[in-house]
C-alpha atoms as a PDB file:
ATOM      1  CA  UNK A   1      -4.214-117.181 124.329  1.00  0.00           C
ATOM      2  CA  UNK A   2      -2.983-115.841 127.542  1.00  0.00           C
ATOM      3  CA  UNK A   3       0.963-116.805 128.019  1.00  0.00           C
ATOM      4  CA  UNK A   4       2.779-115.086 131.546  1.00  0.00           C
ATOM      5  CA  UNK A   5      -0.477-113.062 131.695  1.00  0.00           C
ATOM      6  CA  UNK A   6      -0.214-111.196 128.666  1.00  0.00           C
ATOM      7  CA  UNK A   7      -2.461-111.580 125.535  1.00  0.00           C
ATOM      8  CA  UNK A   8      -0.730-113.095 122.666  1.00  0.00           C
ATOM      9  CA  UNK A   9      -1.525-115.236 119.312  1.00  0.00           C
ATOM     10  CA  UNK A  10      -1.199-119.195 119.421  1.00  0.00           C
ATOM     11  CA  UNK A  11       2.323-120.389 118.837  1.00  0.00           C
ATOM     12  CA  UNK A  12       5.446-119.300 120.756  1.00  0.00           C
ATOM     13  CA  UNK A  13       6.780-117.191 118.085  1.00  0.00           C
ATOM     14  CA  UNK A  14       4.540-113.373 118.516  1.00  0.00           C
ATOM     15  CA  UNK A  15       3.154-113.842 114.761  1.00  0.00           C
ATOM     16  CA  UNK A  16      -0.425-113.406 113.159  1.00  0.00           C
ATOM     17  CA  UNK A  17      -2.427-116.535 113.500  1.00  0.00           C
ATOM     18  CA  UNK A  18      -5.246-115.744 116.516  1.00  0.00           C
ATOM     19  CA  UNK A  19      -5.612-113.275 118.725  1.00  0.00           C
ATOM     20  CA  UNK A  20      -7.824-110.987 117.313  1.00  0.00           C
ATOM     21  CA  UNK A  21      -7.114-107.851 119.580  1.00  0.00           C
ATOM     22  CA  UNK A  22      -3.588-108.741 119.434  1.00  0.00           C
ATOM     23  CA  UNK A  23      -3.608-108.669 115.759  1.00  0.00           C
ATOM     24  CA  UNK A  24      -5.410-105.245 115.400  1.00  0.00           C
ATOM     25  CA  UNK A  25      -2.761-103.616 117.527  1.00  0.00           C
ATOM     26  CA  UNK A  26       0.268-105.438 115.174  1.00  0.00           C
ATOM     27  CA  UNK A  27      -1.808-104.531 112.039  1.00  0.00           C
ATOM     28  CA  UNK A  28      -2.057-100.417 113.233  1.00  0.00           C
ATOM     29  CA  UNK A  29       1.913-100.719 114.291  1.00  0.00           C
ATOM     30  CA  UNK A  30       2.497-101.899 110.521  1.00  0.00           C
ATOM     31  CA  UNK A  31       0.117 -99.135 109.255  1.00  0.00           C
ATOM     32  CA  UNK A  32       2.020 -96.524 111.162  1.00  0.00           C
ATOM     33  CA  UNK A  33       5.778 -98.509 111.187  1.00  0.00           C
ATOM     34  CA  UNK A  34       6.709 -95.013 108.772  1.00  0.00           C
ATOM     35  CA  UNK A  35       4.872 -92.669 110.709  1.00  0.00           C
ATOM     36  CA  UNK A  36       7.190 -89.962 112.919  1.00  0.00           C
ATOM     37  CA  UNK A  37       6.745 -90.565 116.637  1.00  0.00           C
ATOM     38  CA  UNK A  38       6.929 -93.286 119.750  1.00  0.00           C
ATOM     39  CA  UNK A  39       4.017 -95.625 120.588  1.00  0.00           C
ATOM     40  CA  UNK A  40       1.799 -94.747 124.233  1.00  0.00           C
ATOM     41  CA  UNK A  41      -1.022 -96.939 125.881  1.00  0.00           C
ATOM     42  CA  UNK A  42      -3.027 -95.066 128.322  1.00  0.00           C
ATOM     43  CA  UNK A  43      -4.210 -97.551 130.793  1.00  0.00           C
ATOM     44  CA  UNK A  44      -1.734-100.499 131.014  1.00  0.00           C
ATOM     45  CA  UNK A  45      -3.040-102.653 133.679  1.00  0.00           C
ATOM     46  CA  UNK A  46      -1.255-105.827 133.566  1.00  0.00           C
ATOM     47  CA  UNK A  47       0.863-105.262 130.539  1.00  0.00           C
ATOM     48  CA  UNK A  48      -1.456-107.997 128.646  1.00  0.00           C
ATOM     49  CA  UNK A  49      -1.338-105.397 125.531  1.00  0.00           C
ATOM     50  CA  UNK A  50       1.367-103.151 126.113  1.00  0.00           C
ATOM     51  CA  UNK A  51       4.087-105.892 126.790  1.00  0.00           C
ATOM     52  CA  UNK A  52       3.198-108.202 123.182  1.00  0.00           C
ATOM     53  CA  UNK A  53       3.583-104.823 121.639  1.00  0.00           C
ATOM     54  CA  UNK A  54       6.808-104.050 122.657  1.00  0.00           C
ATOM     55  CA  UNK A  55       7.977-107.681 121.851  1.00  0.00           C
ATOM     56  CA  UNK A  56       6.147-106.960 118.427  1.00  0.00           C
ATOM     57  CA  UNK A  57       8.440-103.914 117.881  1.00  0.00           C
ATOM     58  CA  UNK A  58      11.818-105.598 119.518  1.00  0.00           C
ATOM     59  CA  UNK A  59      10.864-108.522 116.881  1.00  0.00           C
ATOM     60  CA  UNK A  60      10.824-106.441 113.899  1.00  0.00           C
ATOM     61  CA  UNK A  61      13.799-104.035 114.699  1.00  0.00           C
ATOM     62  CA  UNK A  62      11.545-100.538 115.314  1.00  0.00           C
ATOM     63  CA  UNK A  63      13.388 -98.005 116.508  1.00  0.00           C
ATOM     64  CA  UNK A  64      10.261 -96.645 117.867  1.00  0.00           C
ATOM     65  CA  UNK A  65       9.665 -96.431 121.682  1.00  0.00           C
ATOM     66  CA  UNK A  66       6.854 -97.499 124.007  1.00  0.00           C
ATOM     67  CA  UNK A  67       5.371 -95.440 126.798  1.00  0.00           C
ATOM     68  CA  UNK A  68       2.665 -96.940 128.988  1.00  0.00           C
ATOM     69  CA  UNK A  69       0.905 -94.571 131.556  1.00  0.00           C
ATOM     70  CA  UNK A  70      -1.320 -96.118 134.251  1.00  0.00           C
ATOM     71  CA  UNK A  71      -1.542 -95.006 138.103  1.00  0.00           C
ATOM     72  CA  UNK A  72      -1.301 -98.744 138.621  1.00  0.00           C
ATOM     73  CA  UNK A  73      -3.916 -98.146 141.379  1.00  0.00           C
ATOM     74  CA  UNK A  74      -7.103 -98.678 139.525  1.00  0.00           C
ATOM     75  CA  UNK A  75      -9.191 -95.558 139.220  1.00  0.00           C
ATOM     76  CA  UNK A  76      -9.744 -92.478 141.330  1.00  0.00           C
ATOM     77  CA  UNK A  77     -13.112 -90.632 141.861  1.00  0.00           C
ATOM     78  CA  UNK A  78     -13.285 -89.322 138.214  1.00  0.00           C
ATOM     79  CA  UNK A  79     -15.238 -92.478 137.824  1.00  0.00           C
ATOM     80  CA  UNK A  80     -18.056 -91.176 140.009  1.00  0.00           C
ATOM     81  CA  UNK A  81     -18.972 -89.367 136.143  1.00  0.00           C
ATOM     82  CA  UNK A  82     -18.875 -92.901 134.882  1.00  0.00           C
ATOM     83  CA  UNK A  83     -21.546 -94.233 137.548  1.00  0.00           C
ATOM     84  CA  UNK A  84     -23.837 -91.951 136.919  1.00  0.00           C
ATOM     85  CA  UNK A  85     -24.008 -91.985 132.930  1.00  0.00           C
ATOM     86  CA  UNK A  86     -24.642 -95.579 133.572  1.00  0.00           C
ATOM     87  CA  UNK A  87     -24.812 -98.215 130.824  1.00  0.00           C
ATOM     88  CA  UNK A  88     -24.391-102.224 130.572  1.00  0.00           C
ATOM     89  CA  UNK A  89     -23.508-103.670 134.214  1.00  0.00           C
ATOM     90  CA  UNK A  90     -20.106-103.626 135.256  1.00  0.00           C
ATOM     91  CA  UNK A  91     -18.008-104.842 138.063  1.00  0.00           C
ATOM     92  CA  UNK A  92     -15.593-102.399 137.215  1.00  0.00           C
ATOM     93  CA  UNK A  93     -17.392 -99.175 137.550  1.00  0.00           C
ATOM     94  CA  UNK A  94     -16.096 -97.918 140.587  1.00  0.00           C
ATOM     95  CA  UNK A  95     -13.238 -96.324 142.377  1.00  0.00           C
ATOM     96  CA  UNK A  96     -10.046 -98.542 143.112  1.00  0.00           C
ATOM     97  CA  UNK A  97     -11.004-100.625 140.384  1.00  0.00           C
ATOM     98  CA  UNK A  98      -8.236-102.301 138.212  1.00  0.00           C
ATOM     99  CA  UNK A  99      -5.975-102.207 141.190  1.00  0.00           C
ATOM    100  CA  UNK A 100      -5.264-105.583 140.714  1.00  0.00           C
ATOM    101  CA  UNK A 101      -1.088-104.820 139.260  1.00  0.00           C
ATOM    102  CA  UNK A 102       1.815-102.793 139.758  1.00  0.00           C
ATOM    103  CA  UNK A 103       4.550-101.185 138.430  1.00  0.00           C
ATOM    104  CA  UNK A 104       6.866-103.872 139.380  1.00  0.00           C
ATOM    105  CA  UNK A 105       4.616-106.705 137.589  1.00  0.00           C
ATOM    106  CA  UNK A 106       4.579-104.754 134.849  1.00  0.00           C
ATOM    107  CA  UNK A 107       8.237-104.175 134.655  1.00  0.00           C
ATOM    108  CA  UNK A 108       8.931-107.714 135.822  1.00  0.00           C
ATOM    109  CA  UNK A 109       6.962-109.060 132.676  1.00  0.00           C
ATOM    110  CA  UNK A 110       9.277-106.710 130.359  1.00  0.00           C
ATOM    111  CA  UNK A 111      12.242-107.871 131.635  1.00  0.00           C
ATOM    112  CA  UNK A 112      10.932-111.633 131.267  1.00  0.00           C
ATOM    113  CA  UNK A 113      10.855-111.278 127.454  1.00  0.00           C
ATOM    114  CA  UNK A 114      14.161-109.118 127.194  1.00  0.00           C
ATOM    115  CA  UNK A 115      12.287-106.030 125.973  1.00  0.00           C
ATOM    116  CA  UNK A 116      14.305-102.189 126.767  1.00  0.00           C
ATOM    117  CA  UNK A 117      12.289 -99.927 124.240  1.00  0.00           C
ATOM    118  CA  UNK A 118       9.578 -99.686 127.524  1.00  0.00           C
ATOM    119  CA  UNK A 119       9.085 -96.676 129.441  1.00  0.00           C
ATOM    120  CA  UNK A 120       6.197 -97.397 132.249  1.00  0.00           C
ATOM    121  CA  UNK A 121       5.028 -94.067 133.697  1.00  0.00           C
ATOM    122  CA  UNK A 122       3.246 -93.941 137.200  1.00  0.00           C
ATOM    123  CA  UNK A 123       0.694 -92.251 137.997  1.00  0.00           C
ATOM    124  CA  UNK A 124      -2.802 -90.513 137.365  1.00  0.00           C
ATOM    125  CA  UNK A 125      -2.901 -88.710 133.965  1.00  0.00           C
ATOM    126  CA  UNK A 126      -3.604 -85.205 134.796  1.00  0.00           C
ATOM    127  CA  UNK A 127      -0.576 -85.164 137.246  1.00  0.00           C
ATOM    128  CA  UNK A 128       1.786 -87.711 134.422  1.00  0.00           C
ATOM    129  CA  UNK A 129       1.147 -86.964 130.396  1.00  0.00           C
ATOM    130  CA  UNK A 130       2.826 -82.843 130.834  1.00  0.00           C
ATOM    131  CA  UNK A 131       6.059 -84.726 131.844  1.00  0.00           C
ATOM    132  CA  UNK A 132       6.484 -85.921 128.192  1.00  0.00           C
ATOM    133  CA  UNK A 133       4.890 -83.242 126.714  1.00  0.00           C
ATOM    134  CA  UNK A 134       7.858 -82.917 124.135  1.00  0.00           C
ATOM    135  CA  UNK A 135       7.181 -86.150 122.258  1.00  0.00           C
ATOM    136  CA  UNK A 136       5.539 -87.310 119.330  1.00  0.00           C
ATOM    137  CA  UNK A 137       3.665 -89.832 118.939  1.00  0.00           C
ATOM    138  CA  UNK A 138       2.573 -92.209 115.826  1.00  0.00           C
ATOM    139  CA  UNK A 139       0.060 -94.879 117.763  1.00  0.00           C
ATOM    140  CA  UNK A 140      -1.602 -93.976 120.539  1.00  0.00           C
ATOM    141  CA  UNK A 141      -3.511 -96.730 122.207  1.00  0.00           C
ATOM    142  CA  UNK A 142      -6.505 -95.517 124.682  1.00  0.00           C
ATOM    143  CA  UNK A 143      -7.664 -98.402 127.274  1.00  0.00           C
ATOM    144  CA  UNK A 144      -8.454 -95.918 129.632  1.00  0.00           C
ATOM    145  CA  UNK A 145     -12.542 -96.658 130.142  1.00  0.00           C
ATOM    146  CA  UNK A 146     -13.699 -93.406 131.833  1.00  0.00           C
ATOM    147  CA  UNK A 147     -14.694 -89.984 130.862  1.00  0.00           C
ATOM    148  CA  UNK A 148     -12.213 -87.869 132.175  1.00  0.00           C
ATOM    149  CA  UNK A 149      -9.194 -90.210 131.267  1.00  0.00           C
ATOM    150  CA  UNK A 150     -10.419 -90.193 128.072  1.00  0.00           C
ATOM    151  CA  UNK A 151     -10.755 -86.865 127.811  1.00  0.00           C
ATOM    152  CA  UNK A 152      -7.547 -85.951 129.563  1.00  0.00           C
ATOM    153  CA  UNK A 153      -5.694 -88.283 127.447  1.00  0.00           C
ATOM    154  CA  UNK A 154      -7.320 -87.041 123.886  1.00  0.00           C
ATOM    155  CA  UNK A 155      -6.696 -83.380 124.777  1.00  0.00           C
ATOM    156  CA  UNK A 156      -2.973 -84.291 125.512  1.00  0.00           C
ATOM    157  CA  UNK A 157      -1.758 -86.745 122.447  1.00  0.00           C
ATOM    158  CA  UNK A 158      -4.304 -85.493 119.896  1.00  0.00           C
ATOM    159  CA  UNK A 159      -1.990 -82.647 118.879  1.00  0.00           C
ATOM    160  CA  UNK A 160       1.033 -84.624 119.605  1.00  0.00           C
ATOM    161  CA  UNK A 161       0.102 -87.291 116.948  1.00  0.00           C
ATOM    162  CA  UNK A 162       2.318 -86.769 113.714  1.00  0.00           C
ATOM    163  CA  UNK A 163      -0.110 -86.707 110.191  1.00  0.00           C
ATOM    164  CA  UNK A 164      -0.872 -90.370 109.422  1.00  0.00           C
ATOM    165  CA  UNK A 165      -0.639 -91.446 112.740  1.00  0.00           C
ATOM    166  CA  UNK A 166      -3.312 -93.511 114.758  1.00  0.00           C
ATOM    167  CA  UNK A 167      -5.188 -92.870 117.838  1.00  0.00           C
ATOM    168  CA  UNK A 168      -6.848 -96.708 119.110  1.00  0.00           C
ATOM    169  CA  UNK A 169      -9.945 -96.349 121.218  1.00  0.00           C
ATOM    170  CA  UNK A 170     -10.532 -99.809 123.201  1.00  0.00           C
ATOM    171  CA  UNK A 171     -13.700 -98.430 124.746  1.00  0.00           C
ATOM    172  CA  UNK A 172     -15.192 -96.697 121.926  1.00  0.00           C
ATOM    173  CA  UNK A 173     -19.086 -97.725 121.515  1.00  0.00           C
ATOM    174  CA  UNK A 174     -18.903-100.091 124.285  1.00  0.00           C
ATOM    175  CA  UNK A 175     -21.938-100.210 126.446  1.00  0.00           C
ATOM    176  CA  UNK A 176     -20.389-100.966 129.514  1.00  0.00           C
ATOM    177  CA  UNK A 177     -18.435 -97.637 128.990  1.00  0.00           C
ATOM    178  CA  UNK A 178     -20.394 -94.949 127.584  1.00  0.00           C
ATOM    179  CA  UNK A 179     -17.984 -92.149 128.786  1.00  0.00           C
ATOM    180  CA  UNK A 180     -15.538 -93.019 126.752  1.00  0.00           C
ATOM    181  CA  UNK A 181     -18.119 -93.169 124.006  1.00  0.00           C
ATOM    182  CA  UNK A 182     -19.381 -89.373 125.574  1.00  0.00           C
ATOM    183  CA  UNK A 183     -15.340 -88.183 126.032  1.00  0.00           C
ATOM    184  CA  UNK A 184     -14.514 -89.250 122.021  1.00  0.00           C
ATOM    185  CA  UNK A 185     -17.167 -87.571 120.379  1.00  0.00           C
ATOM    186  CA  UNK A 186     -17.091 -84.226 122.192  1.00  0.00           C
ATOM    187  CA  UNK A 187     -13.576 -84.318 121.264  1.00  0.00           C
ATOM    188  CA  UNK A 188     -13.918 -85.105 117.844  1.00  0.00           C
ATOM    189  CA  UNK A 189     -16.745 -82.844 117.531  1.00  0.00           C
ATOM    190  CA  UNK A 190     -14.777 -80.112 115.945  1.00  0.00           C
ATOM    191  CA  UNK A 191     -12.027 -82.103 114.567  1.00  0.00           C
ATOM    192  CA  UNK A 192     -12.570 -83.467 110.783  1.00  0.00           C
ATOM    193  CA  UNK A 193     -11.317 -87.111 111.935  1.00  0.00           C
ATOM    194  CA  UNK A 194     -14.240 -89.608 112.729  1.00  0.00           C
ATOM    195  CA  UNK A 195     -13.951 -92.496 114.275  1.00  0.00           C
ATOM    196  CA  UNK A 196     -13.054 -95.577 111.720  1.00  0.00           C
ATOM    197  CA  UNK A 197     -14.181 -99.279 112.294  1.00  0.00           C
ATOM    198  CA  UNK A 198     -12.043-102.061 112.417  1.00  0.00           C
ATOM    199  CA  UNK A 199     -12.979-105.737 112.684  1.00  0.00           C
ATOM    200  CA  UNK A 200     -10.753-108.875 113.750  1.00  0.00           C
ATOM    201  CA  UNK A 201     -12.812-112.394 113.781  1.00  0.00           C
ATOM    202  CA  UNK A 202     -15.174-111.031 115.740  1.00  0.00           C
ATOM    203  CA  UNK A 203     -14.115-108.088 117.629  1.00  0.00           C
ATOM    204  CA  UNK A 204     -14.647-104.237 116.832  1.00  0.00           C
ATOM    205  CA  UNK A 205     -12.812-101.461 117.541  1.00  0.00           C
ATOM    206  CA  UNK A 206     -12.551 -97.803 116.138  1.00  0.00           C
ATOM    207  CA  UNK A 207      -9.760 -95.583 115.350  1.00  0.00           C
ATOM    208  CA  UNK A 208      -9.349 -92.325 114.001  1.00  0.00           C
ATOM    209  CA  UNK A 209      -6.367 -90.992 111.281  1.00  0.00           C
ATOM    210  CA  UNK A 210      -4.579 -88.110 112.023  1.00  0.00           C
ATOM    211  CA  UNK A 211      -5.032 -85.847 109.146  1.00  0.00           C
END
């Protein structure tokens, strides 16, 4: 159900009925509610993710804070990499796409619900993630789509992610994105976490543990 542009269950009240991407998100925020460290999305759009989890949080008193990076100006030429792995059509493999929000929207939406545990962060990754280099993190969620922000983002948060913590890969194995797919296992390639399914109704996603 889509309520002031943001994904959300059925029923008024932000609790665990449909939504099965919504739900995924709440269940990994209970898994790691004990885990040291904030909560990042990489790749906020329209806030239609990162603004039901920081209601989600508000709702059940976490301390925890919420960082969403985005450049809010849909993506660059690193995409170029993207085109030319290929994969299933998309409309959305191409520079500027996902340009379609701002800052201000974003913002606007947080201040709708009464939600202050927010910190939006402009700009392209590379030139963005050093700034809060000095944080921890407990859920990370990558919605990033492309090769290089994938890789950019991994490469920043995987050693900031405390033991037990989870790193949430929107992307991961989906044909319409195989550098994401590409950016995740070169990564992990070295690392002894592998990627983890998880299944709501009937969407997948994968995730890895910090060990």
């Amino acid at each position: 159900m889509l309520l002031y542009d943001i994904k959300i269950p059925a029923a008024e009240a932000l609790v665990k009925l449909v939504g099965a991407n919504i739900n995924m998100l709440f269940d990994l925020l209970d898994k790691t509610q004990s885990v040291p460290g904030d909560i990042a999305e990489c790749g906020v759009y329209r806030g239609r993710t990162l603004v039901p989890m920081a209601i989600y949080l508000t709702q059940n008193r976490s301390p925890k804070h919420v960082l969403g990076f985005d450049s809010f100006e849909g993506f660059d030429e690193s995409v170029d990499v993207d085109v030319r792995l290929g994969g299933a059509k998309s409309k959305d493999r191409h520079v500027a796409a996902f340009n379609e929000t701002s800052l201000e929207l974003v913002q606007a939406k947080l201040a709708r619900f009464g939600v202050s545990n927010t910190t939006l962060v402009k700009g392209f990754f590379r030139d963005t993630l050093h700034s809060r280099a000095d944080r921890r993190f407990s859920f990370v969620h990558f919605d990033c789509d492309i090769y290089q922000s994938y890789k950019e983002c991994l490469e920043f948060f995987y050693p900031r992610t405390s033991r037990g913590g989870i790193l949430l890969f929107d992307e991961y194995k989906d044909p319409h994105w195989l550098g994401a797919t590409k950016a995740v296992d070169e990564f992990l390639a070295d690392k002894p976490e592998k990627p983890v399914l998880i299944t709501r109704q009937h969407r997948q996603k994968y995730y890895v543990e910090k060990l």
